[in-house]
Protein backbone atom coordinates (compact mmCIF):
# COMPACT_ATOMS: atom_id res chain seq x y z
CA UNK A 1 63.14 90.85 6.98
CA UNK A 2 63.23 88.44 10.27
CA UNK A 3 64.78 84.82 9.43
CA UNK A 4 62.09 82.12 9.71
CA UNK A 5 61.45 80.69 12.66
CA UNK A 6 60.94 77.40 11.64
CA UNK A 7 64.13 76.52 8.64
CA UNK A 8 63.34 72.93 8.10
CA UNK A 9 61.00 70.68 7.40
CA UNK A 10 61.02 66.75 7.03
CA UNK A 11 60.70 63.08 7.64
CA UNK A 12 61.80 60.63 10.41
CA UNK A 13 63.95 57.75 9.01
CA UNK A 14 62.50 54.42 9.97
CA UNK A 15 64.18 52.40 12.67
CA UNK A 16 63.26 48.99 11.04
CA UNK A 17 65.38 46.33 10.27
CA UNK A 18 67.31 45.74 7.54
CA UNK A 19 70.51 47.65 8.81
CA UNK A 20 72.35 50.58 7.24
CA UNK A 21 71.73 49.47 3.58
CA UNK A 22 68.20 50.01 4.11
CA UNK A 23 68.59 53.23 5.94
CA UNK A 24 70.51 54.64 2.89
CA UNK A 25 67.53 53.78 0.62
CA UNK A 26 65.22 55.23 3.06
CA UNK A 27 67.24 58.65 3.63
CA UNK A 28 67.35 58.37 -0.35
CA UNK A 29 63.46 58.02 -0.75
CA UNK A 30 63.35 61.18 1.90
CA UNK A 31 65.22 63.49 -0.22
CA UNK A 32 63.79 62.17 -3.45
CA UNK A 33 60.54 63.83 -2.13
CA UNK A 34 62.31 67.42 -1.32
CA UNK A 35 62.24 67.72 2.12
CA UNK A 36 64.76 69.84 3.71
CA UNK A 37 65.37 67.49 6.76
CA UNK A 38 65.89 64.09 8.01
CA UNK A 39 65.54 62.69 11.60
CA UNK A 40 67.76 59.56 12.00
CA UNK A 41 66.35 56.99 14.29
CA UNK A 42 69.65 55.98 15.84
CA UNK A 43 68.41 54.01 18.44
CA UNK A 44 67.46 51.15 15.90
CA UNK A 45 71.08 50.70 14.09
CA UNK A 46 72.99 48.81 16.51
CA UNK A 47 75.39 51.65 16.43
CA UNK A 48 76.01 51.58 19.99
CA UNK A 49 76.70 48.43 22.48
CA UNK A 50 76.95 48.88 26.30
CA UNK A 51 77.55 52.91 25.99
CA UNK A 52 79.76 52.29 23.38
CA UNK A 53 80.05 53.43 19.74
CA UNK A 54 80.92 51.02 17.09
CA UNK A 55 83.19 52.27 14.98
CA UNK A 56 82.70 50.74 11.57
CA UNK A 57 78.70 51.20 11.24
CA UNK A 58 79.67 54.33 12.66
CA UNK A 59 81.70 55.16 10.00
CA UNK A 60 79.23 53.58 7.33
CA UNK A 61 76.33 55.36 8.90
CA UNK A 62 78.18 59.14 8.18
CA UNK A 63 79.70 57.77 4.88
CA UNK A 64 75.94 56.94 3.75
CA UNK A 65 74.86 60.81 5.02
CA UNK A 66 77.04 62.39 3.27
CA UNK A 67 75.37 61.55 0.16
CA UNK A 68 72.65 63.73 0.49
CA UNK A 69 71.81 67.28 0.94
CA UNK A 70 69.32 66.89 3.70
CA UNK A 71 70.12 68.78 7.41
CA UNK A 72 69.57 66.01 9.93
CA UNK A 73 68.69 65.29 13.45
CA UNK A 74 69.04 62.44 15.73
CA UNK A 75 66.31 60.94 17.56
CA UNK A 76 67.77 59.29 20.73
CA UNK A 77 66.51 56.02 22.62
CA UNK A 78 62.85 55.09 23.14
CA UNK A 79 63.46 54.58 26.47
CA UNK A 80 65.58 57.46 27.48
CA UNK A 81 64.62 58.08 30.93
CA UNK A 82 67.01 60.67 33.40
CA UNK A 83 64.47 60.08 36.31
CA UNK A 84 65.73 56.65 36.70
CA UNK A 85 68.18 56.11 39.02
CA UNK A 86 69.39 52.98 38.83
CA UNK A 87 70.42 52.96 35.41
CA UNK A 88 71.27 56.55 35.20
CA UNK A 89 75.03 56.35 34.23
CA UNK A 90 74.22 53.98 31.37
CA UNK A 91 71.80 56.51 29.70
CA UNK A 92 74.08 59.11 30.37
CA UNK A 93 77.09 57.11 28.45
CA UNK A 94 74.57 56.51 25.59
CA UNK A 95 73.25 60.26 25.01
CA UNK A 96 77.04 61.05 25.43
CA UNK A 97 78.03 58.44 22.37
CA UNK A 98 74.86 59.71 20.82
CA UNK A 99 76.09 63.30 21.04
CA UNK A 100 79.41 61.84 19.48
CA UNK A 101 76.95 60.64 16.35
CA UNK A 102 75.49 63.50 15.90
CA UNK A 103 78.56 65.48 15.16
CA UNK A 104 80.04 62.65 12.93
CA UNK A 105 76.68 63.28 11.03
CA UNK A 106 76.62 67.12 11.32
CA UNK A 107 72.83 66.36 13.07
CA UNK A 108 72.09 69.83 15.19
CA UNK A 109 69.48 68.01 17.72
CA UNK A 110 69.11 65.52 19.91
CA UNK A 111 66.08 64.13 20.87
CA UNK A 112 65.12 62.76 24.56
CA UNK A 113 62.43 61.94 26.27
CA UNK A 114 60.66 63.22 29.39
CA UNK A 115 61.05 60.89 31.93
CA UNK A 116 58.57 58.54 33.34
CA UNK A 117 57.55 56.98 36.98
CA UNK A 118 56.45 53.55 36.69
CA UNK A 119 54.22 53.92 40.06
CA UNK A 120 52.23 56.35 41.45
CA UNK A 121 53.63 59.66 41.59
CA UNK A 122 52.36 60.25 45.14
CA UNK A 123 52.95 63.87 47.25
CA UNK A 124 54.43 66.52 45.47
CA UNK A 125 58.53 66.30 47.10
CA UNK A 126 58.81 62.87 45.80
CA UNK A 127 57.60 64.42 41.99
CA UNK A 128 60.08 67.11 42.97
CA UNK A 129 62.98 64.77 44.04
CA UNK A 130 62.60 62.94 40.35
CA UNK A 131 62.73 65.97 39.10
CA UNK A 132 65.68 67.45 40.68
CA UNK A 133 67.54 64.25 39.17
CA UNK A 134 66.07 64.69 35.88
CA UNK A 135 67.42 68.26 35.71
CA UNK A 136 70.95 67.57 36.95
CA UNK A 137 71.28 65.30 34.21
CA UNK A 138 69.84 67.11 31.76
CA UNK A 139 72.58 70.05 32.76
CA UNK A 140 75.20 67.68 32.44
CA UNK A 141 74.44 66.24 28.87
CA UNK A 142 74.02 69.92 28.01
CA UNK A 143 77.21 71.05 28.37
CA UNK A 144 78.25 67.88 26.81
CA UNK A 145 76.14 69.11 24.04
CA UNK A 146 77.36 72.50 23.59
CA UNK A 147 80.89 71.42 22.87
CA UNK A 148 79.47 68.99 20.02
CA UNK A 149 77.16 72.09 18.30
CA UNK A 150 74.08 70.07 19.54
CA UNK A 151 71.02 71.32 21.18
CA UNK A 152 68.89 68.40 23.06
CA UNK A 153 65.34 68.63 23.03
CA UNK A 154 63.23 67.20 25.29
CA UNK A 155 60.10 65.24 24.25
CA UNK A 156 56.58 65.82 25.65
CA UNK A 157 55.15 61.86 26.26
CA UNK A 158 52.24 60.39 27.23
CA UNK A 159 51.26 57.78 29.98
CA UNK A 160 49.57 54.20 29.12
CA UNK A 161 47.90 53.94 31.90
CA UNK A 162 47.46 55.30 35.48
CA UNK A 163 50.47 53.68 37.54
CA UNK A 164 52.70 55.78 35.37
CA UNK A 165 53.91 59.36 35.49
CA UNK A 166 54.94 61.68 33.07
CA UNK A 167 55.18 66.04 33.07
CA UNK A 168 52.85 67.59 30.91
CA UNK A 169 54.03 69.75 27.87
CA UNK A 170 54.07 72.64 30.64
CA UNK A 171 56.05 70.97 33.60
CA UNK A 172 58.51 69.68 30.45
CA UNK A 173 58.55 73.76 29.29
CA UNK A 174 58.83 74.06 33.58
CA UNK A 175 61.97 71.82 33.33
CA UNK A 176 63.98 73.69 30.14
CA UNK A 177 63.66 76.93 31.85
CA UNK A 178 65.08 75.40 35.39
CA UNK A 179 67.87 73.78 33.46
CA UNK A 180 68.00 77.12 31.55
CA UNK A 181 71.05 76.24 29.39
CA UNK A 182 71.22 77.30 25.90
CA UNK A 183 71.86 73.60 24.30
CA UNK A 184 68.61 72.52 25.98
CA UNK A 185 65.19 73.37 24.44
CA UNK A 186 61.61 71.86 24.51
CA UNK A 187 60.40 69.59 21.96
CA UNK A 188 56.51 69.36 21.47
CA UNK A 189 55.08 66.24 20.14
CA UNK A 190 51.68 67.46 19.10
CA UNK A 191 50.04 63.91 18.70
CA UNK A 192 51.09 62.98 22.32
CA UNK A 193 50.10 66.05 23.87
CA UNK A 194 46.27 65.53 22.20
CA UNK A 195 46.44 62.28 23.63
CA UNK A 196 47.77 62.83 27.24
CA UNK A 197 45.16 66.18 26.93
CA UNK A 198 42.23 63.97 26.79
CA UNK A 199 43.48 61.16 29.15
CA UNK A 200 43.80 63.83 32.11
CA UNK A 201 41.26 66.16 30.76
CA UNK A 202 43.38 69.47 30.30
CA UNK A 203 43.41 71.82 27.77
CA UNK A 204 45.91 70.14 25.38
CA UNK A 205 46.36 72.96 23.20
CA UNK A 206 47.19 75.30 26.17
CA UNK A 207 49.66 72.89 27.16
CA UNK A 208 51.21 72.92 24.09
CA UNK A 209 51.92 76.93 23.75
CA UNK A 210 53.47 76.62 26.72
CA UNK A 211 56.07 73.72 25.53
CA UNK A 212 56.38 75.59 22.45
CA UNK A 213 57.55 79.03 23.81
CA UNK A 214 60.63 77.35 24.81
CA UNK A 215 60.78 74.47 21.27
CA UNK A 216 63.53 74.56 19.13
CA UNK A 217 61.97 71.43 17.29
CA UNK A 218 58.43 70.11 16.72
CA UNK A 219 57.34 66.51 15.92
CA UNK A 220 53.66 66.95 13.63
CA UNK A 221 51.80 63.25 12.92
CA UNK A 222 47.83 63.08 13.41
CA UNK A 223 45.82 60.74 15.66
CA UNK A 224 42.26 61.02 17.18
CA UNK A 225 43.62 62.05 21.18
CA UNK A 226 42.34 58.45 22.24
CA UNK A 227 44.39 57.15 25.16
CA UNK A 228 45.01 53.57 24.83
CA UNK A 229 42.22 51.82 26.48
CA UNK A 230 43.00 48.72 24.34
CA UNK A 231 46.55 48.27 23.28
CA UNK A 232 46.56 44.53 21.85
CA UNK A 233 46.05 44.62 17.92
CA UNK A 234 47.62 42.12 15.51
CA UNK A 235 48.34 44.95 12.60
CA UNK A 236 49.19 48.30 13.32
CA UNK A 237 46.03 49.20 10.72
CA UNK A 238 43.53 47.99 13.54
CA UNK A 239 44.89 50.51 16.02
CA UNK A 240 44.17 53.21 12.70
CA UNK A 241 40.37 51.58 11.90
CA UNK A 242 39.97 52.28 15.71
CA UNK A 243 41.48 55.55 15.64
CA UNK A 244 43.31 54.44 19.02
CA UNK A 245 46.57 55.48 20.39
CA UNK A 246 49.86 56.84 18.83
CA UNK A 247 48.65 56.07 15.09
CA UNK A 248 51.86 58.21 13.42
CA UNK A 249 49.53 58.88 10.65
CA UNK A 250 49.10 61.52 7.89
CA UNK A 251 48.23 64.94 8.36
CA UNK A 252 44.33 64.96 7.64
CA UNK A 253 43.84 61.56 8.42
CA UNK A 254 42.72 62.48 12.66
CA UNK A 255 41.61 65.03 13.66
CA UNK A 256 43.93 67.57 14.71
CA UNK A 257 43.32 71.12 14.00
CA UNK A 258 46.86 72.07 12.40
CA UNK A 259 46.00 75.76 11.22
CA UNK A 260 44.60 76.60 14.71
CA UNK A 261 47.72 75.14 16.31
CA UNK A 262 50.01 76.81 13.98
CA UNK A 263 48.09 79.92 14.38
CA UNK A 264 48.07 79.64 18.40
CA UNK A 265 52.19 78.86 18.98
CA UNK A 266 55.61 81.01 18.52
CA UNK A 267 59.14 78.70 18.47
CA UNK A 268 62.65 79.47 19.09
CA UNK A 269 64.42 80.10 16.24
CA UNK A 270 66.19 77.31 13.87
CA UNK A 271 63.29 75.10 14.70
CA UNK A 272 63.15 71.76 12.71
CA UNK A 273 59.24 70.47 12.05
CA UNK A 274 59.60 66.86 11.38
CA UNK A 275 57.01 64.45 10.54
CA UNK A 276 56.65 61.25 12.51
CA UNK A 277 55.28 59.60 9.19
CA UNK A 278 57.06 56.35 7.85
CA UNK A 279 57.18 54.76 4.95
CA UNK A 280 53.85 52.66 5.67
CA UNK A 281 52.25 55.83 4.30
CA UNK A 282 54.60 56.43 1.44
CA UNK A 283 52.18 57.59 -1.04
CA UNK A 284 50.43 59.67 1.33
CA UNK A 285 53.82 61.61 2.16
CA UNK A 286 54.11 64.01 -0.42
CA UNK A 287 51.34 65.82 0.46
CA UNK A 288 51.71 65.73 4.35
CA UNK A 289 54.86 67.28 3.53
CA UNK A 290 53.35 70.20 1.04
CA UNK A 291 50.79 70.74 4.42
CA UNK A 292 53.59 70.97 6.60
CA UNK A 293 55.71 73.59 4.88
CA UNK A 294 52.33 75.45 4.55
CA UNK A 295 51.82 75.26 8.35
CA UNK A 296 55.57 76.34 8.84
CA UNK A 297 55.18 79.64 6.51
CA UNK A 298 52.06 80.43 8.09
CA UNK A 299 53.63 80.34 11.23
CA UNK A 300 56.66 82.42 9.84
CA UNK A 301 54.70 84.71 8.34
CA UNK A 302 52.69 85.45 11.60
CA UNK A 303 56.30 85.94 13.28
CA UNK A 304 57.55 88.42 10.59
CA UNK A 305 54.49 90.35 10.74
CA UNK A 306 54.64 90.60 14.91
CA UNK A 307 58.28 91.62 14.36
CA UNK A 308 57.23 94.42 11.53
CA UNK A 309 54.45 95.51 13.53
């Protein structure tokens, strides 16, 4: 019998404040619930100044791991960005001390995001000539994150609005294969990818097999694919009444068709699913995760059978 595809399945850690007290009661609450998995979101712990690691919430943050039996990953910064130049060495020193968390946490992944323009685009060799920067860097970090038993994935995003450029889930898949190194894999974000699908008017499900045919980990949270044609609200629950934007809701609670995505995509093996749910919908997580392992075995089961067959 085939190993499973997908081997984990859990919850991001929220990034809010309260420092690492409060992210021990989190990661707590996470495997109170059963999940296999927890992604830390490092990028809100002050762990790192100027490139940096500091050592004692460092040494807090693994101390405070190490009390539970969850597998973890690492999400990276928000604003992780290899196409820009002019800050490129201090994102590099920061996925590099982020690599160095990871290991101190026994995390596996990495996550970054695509990069973005913040004009237009314009002709296809300046795209190309972002790219080509994106991709040495991404090489780089790689290697970096072969010698710490990490594998970087990066993140399929979505644009705001249209003096801003970001690849689609196939020019990201485009970009793993270039880099083509084995610590590098595509990470599809499902909820963006609806999103960005209906802001350029592409099939955003076709995008996202291709992404997926080179994923080693998955992010799963429902929205409604709106594109943010308003982004002003004074509580996060007008953006969900509106059904607008990045809502990081529940499964069931938009309107994207899990079983036919589950049923449409194949992932590299060791694939984490992790759900971009926090603890605003607490009461609603135990059964987002009982979906989500039943999308993951239906998935694995589709695998073992192609591999029988």
């Amino acid at each position: 019998m085939p190993a499973p595809v997908i081997t984990h399945v859990g919850f991001t850690v929220d990034p809010d404040d309260g420092g690492l007290t409060a992210f021990g009661e989190r990661l707590g609450r996470i495997a109170d619930l059963g999940a296999d998995a927890a992604e830390l979101s490092l990028y809100g712990h002050d762990l790192i100044a100027g490139g940096r690691i500091i050592e004692h919430r460092a040494a807090e943050l693994a101390a405070i791991c190490k009390r539970y039996p969850l597998r973890y990953t690492v999400h990276g910064l928000v604003v992780s960005d290899f196409m820009d130049p002019t800050h490129r060495e201090m994102q590099e020193a920061v996925v590099r001390a982020m690599l160095e968390l990871c290991e101190r946490v026994g995390a596996d992944v990495l996550v970054h995001h695509g990069g973005q323009l913040h004009v237009p685009a314009g002709p296809r060799p300046v795209v190309q000539e972002y790219e080509r920067r994106e991709r040495a860097a991404l090489a780089e970090m790689a290697e970096y994150a072969a010698r710490a038993g990490v594998r970087i994935a990066l993140e399929n995003i979505f644009c705001f609005e249209t003096q801003e450029y970001r690849q689609i889930p196939s020019e990201i898949a485009a970009t793993v294969r270039a880099v083509a190194h084995p610590n590098l894999v595509g990470l599809v974000d499902f909820g963006h990818a609806y999103i960005e699908g209906t802001r350029l008017g592409i099939d955003w499900l076709e995008e996202v097999r291709a992404l997926a045919a080179v994923a080693g980990h998955l992010h799963v949270h429902d929205n409604f694919g709106r594109p943010y044609t308003m982004t002003k609200f004074y509580h996060p629950s007008e953006a969900t009444a509106l059904g607008i934007g990045d809502l990081h809701m529940p499964l069931g609670w938009g309107n994207i068709p899990w079983e036919t995505v589950f049923d449409s995509i194949t992932v590299l093996p060791g694939t984490a699913l992790i759900m971009e749910i926090g603890e605003r919908f607490s009461d609603e997580r135990p059964q987002s995760l009982k979906r989500a392992r039943q999308l993951a075995d239906r998935l694995n089961a589709r695998v073992e059978r192609a591999v029988a067959a």
